[in-house]
N, C-alpha and C. Protein backbone atom coordinates (compact mmCIF):
# COMPACT_ATOMS: atom_id res chain seq x y z
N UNK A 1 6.91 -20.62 3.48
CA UNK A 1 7.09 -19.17 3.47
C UNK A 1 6.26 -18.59 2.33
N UNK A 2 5.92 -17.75 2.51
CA UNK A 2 4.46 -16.88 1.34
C UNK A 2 5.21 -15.81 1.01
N UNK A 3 6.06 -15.56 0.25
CA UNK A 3 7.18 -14.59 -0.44
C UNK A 3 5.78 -13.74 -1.69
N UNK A 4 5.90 -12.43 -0.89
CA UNK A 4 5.26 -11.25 -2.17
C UNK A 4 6.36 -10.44 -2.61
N UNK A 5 6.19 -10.44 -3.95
CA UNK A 5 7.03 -9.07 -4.44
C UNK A 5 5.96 -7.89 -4.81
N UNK A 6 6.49 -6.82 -4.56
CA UNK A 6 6.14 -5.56 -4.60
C UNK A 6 6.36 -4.25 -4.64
N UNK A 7 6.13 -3.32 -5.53
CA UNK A 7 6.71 -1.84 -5.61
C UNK A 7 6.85 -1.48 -4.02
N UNK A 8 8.10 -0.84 -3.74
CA UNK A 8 7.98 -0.16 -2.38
C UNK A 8 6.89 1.14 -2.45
N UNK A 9 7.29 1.09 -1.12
CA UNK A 9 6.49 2.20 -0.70
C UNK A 9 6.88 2.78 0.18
N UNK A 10 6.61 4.18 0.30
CA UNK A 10 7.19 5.32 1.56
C UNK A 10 7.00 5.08 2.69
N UNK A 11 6.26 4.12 2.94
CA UNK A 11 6.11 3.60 4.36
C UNK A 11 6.86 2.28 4.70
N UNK A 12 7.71 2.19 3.81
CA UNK A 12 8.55 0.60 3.62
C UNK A 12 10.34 1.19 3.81
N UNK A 13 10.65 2.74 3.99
CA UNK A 13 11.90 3.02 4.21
C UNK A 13 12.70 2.48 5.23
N UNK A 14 12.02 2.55 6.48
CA UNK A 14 12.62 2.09 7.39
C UNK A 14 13.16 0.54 7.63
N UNK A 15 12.36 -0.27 6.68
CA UNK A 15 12.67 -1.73 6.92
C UNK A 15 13.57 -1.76 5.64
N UNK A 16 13.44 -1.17 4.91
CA UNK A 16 14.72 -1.18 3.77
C UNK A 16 15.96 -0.77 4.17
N UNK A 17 15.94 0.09 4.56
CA UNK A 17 17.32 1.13 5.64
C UNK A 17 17.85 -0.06 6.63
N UNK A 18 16.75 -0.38 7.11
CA UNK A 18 17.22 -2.29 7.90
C UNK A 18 17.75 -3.31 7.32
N UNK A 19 17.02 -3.12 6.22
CA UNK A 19 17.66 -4.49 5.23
C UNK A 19 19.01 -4.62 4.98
N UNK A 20 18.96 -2.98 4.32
CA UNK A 20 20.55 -2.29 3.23
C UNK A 20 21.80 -2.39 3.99
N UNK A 21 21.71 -2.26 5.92
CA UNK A 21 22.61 -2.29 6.96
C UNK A 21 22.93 -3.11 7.25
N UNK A 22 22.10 -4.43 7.56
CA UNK A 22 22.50 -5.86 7.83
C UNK A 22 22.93 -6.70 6.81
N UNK A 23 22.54 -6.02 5.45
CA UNK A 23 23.23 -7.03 4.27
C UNK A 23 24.47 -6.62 4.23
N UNK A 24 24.31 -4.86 3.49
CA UNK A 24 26.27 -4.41 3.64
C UNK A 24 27.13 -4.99 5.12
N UNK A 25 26.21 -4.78 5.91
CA UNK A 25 27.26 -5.47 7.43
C UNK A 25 27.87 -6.86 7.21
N UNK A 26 26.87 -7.79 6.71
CA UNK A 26 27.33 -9.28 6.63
C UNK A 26 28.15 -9.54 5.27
N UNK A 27 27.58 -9.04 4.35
CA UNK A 27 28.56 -9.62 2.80
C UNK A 27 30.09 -8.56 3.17
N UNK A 28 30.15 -7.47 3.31
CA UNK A 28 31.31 -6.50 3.39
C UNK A 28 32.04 -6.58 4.53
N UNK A 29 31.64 -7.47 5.66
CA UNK A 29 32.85 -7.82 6.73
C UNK A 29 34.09 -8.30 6.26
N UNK A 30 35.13 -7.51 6.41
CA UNK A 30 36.57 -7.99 5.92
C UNK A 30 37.39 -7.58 4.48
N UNK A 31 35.63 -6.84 3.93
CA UNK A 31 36.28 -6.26 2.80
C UNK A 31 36.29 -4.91 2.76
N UNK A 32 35.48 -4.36 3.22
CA UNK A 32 35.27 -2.45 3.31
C UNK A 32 35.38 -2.32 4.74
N UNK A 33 35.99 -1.26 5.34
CA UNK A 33 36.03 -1.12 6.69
C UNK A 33 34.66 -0.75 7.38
N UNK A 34 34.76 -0.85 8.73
CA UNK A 34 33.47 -0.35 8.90
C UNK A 34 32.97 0.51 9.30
N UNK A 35 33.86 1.66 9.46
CA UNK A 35 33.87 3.16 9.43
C UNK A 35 33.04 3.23 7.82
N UNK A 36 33.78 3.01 6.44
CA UNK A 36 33.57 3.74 5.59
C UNK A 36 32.41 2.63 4.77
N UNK A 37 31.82 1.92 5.57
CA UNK A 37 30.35 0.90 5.60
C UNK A 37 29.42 2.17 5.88
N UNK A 38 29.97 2.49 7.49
CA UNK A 38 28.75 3.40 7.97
C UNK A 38 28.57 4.91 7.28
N UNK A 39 29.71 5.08 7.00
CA UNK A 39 29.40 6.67 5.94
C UNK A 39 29.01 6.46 5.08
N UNK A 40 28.87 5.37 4.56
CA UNK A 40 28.02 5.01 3.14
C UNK A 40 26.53 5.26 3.19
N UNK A 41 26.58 3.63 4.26
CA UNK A 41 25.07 3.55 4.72
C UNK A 41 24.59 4.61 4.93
N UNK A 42 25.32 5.55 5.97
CA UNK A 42 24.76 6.83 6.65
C UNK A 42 23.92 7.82 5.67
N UNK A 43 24.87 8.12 3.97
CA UNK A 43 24.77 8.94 3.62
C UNK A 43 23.31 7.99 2.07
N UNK A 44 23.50 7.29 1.49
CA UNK A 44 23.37 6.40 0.57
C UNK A 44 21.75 6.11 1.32
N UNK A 45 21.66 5.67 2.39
CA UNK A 45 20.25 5.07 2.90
C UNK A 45 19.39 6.10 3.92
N UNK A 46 20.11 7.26 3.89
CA UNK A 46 19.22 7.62 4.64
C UNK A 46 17.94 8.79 4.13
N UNK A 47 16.83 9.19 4.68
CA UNK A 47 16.09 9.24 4.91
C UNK A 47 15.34 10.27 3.35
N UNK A 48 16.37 11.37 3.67
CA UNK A 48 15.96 12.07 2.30
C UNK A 48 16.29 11.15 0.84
N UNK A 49 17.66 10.24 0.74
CA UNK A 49 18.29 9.88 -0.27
C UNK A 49 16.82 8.76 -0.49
N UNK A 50 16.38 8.10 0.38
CA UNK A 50 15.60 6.93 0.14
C UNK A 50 14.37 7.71 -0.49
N UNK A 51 13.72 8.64 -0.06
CA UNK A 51 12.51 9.29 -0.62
C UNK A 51 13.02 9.90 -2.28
N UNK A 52 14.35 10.31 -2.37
CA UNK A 52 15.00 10.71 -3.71
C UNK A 52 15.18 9.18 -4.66
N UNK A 53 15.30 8.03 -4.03
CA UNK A 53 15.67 6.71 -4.93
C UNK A 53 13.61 6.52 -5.42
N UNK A 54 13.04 6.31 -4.38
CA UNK A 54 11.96 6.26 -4.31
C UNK A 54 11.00 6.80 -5.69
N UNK A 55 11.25 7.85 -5.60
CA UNK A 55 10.81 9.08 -6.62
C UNK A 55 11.65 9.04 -8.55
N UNK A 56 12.71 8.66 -8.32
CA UNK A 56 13.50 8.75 -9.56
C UNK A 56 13.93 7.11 -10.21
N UNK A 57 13.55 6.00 -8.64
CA UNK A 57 14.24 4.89 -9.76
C UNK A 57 13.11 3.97 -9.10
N UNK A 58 13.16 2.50 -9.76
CA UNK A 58 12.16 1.78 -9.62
C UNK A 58 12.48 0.67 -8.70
N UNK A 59 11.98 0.48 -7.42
CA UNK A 59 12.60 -0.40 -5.99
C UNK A 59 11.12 -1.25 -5.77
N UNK A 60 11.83 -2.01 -5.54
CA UNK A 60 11.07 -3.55 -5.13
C UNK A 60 11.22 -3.97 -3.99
N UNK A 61 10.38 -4.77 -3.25
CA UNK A 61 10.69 -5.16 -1.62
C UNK A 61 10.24 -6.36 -1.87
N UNK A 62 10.89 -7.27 -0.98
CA UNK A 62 10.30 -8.73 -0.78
C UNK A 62 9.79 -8.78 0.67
N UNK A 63 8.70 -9.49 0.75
CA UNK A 63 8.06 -9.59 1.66
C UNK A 63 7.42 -11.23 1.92
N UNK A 64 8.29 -11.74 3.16
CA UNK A 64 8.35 -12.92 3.81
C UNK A 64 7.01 -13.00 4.59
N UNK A 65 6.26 -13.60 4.77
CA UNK A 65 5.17 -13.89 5.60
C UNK A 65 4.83 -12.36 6.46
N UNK A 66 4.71 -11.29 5.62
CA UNK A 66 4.43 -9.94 5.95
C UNK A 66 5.46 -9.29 6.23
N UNK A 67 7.00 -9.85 6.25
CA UNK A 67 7.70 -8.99 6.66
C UNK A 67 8.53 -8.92 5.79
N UNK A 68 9.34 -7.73 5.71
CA UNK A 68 10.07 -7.20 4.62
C UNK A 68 11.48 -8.05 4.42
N UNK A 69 12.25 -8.54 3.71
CA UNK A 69 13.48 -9.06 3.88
C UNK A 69 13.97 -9.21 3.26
N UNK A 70 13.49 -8.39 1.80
CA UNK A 70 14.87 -8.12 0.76
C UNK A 70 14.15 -6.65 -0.08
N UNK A 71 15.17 -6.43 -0.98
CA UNK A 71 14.75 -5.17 -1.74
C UNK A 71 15.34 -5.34 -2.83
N UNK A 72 15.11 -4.69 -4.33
CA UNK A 72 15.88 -4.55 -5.56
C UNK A 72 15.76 -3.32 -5.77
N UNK A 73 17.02 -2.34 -6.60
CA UNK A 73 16.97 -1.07 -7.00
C UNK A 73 16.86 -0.92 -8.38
N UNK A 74 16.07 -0.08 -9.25
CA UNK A 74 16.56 -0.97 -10.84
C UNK A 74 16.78 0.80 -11.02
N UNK A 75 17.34 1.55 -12.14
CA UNK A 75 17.43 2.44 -12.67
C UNK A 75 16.11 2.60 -13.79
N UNK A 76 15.74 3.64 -14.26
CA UNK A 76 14.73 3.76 -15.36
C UNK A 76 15.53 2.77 -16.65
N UNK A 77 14.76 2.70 -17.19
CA UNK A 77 15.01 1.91 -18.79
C UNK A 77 15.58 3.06 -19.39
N UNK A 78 16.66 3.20 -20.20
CA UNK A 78 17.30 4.22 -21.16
C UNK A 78 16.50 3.97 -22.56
N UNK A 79 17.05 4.92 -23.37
CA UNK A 79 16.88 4.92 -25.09
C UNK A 79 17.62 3.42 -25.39
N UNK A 80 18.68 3.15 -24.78
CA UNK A 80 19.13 1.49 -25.85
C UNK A 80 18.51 0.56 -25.15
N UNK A 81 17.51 0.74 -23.95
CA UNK A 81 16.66 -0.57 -23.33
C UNK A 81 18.01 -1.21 -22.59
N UNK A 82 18.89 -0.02 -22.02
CA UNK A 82 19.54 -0.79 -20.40
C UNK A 82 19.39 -0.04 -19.54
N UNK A 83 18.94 -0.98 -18.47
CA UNK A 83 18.94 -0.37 -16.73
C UNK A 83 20.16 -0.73 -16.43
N UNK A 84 20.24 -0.01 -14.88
CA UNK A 84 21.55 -0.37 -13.99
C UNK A 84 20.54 -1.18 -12.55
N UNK A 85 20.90 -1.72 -12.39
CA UNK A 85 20.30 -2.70 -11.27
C UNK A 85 22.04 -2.22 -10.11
N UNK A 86 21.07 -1.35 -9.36
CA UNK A 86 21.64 -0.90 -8.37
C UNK A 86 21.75 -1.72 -6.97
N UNK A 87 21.03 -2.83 -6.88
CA UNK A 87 21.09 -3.20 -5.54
C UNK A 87 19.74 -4.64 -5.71
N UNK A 88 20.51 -5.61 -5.42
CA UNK A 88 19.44 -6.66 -4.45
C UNK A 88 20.34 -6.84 -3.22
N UNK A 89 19.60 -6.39 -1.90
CA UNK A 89 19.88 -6.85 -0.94
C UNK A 89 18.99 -7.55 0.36
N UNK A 90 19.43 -8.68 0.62
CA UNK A 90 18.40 -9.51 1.45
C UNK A 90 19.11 -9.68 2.78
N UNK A 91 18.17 -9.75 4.33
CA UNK A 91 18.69 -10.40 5.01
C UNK A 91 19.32 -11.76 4.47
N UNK A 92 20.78 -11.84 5.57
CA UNK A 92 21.39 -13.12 5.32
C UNK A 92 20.46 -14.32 5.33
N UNK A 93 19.76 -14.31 6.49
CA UNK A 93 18.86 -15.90 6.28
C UNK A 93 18.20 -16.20 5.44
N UNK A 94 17.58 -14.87 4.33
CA UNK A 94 16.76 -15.01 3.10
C UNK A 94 17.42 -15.91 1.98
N UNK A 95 19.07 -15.26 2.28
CA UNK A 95 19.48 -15.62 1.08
C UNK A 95 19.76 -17.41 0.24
N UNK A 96 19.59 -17.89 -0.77
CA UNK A 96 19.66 -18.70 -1.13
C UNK A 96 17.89 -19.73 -1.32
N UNK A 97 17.24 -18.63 -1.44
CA UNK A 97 15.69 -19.15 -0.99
C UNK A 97 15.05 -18.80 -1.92
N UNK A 98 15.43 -18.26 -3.16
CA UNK A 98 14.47 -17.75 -4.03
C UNK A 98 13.99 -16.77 -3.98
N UNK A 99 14.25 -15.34 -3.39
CA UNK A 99 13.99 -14.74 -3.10
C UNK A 99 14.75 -13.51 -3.38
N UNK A 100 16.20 -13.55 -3.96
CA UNK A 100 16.80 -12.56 -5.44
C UNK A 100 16.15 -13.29 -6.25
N UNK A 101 16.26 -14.11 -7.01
CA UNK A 101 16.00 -14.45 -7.75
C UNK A 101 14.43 -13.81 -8.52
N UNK A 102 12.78 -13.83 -7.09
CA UNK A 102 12.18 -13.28 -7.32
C UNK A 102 12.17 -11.45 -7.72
N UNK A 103 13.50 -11.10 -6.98
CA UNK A 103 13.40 -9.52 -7.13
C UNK A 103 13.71 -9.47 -8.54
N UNK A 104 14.89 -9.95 -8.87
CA UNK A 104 15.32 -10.12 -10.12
C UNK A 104 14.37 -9.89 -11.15
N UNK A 105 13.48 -11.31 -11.32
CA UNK A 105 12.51 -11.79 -12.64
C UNK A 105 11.43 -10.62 -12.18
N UNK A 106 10.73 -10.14 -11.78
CA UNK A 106 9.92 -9.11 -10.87
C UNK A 106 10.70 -7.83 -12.01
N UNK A 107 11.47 -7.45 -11.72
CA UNK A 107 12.13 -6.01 -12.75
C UNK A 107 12.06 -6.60 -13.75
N UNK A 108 12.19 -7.89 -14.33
CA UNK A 108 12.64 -7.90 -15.02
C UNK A 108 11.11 -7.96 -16.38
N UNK A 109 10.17 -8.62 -15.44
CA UNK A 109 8.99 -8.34 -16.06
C UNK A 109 8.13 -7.18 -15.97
N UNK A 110 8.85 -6.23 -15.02
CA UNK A 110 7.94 -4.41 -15.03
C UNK A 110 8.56 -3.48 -16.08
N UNK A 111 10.22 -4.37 -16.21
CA UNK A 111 10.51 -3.08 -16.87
C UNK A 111 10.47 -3.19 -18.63
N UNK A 112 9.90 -2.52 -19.34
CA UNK A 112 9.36 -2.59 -20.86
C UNK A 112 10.48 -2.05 -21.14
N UNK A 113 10.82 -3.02 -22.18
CA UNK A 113 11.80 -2.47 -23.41
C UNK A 113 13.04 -2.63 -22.99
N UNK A 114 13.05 -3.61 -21.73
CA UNK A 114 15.00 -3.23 -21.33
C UNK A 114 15.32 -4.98 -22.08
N UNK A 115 16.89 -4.29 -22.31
CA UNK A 115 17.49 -5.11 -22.90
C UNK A 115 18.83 -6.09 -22.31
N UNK A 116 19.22 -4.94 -21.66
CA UNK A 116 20.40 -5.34 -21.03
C UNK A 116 20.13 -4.89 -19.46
N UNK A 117 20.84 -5.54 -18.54
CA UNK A 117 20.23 -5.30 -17.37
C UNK A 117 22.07 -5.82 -16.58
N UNK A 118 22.76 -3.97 -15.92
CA UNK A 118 23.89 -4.33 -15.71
C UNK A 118 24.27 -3.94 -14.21
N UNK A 119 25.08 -4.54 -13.36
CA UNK A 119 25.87 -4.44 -12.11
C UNK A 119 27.10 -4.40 -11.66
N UNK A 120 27.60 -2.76 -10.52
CA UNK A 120 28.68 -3.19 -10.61
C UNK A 120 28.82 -4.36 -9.36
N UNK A 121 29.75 -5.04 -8.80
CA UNK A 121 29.72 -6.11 -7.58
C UNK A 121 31.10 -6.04 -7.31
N UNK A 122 31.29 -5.84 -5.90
CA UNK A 122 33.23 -5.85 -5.35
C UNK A 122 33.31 -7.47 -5.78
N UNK A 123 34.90 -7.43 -6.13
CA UNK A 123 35.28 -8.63 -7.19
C UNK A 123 35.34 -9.62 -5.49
N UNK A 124 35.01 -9.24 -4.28
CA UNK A 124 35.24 -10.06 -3.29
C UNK A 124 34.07 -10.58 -2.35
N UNK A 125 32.97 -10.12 -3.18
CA UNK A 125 31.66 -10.53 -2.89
C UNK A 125 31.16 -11.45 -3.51
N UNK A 126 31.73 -13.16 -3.47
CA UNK A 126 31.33 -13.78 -3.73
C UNK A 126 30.01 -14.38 -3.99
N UNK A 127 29.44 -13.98 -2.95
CA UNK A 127 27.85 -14.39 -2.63
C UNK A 127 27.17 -13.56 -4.26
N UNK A 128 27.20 -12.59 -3.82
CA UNK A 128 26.76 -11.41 -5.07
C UNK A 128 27.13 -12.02 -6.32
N UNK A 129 28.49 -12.16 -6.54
CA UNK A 129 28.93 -12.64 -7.77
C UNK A 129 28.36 -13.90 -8.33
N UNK A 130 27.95 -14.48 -7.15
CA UNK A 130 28.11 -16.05 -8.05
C UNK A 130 25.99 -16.30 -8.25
N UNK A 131 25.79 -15.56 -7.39
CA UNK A 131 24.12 -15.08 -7.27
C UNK A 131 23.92 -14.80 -9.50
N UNK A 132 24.63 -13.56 -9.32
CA UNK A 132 24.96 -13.11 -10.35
C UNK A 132 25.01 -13.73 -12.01
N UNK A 133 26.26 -14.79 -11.66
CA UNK A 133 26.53 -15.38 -12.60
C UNK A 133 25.58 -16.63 -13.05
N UNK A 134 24.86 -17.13 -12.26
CA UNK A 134 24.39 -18.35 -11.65
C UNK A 134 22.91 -17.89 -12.81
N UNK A 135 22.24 -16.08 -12.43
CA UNK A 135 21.24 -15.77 -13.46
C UNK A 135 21.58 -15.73 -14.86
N UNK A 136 22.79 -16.09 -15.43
CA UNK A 136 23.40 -15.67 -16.66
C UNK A 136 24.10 -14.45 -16.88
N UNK A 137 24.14 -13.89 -15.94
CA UNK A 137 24.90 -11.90 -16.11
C UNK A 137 26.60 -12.85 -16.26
N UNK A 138 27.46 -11.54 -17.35
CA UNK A 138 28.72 -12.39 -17.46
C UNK A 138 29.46 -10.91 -16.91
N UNK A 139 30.71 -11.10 -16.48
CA UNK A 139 31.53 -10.22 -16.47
C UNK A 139 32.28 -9.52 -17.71
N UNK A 140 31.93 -7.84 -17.70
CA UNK A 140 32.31 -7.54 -19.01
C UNK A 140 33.30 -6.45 -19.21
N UNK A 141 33.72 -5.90 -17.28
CA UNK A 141 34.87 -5.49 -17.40
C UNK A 141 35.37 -5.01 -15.89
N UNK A 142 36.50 -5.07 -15.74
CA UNK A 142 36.83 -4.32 -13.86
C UNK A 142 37.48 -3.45 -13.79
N UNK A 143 37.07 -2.73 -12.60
CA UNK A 143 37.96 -2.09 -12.81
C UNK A 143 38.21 -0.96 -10.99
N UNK A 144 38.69 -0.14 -10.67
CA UNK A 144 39.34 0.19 -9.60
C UNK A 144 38.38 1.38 -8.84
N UNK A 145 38.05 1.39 -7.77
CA UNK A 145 36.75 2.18 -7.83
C UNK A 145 37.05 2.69 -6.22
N UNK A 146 37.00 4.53 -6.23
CA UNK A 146 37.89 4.77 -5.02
C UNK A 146 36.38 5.06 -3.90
N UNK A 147 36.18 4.32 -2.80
CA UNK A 147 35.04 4.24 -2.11
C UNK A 147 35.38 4.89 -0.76
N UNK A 148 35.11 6.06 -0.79
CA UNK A 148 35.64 6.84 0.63
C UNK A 148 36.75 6.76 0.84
N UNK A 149 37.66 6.67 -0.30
CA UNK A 149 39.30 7.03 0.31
C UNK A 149 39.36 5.24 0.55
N UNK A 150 39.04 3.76 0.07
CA UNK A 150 38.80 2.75 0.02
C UNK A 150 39.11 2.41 -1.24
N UNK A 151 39.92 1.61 -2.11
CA UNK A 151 39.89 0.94 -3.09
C UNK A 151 39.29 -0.46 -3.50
N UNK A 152 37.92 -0.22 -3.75
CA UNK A 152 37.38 -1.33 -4.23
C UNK A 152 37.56 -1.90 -6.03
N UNK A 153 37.71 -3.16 -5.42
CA UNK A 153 38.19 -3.66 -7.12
C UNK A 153 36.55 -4.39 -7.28
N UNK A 154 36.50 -3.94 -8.59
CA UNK A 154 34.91 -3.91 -9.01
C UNK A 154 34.87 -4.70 -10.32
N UNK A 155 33.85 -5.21 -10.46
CA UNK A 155 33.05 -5.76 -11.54
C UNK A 155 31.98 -5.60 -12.18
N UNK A 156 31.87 -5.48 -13.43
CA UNK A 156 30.47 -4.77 -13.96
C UNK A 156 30.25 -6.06 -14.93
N UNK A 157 29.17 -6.47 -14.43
CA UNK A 157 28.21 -7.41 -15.16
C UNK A 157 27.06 -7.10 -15.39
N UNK A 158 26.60 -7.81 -16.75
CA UNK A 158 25.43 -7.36 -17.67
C UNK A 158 24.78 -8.95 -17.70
N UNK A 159 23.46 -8.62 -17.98
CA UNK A 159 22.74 -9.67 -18.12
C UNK A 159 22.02 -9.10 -19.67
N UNK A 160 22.03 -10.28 -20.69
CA UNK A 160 21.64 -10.08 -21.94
C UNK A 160 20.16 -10.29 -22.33
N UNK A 161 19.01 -9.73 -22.43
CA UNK A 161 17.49 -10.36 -22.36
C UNK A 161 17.48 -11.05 -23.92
């Protein structure tokens, strides 16, 4: 497999919007309903919001033998040198291939001056979590997080540079 990482691009929404649906679909079966999956997705990935993430924060795509099959979201670098790493999400078959891992180290070498690099993750997304922990990010606090009238119990982990 010939894995590129690369700044998205406005012509890369639609396979991201693909990505963001089939990952939340597969990791969040059984934990978020899937009514309040699709009002997420609906509202969170679509068309204007992606050209607004696009424009204000710094997104990465992975690209499998030309085709798209994962993405990272990072926030700008602040004054104390921390981002919020909003999102790696990969098709399921990507996962376990090196390929977070590349989105990961990829931000982690564009973005100047960051120090801390933090996520929140539902405490029932194992995959995420242990992805997570596995890079060195530790858990540094949880807490109760109301998701469309949904109570997700959450975790915010930091990774220390």
């Amino acid at each position: 497999m010939e894995l590129v990482i690369r700044r998205m691009q406005e012509e890369d929404i639609q396979y991201v919007q693909h990505v963001a649906r089939t990952s939340w679909n597969a990791t969040y079966d059984g934990i978020i309903p899937a009514k309040i999956q699709e009002n997420f997705l609906n509202s969170a990935y679509n068309d204007e919001m992606m050209l607004r993430r696009l424009n204000r924060s710094i997104l990465f795509v992975a690209e499998a033998d030309g085709k798209i099959v994962g993405f990272a979201n990072y926030s700008p670098v602040n004054e104390a040198g921390k981002v919020e790493l909003g999102a790696i999400y990969l098709y399921p078959e990507f996962q376990g291939k090196g390929v977070g891992t590349s989105l990961l180290n990829e931000g982690i070498r564009h973005l100047e001056g960051v120090k801390e690099i933090y996520i929140n993750v539902e405490r029932d997304n194992t995959i995420g979590k242990t992805f997570y922990e596995a890079k060195g990010f530790e858990v540094v606090s949880e807490f109760d997080d109301d998701f469309d009238g949904h109570i997700l119990k959450t975790v915010r982990m930091v990774l220390t540079l």
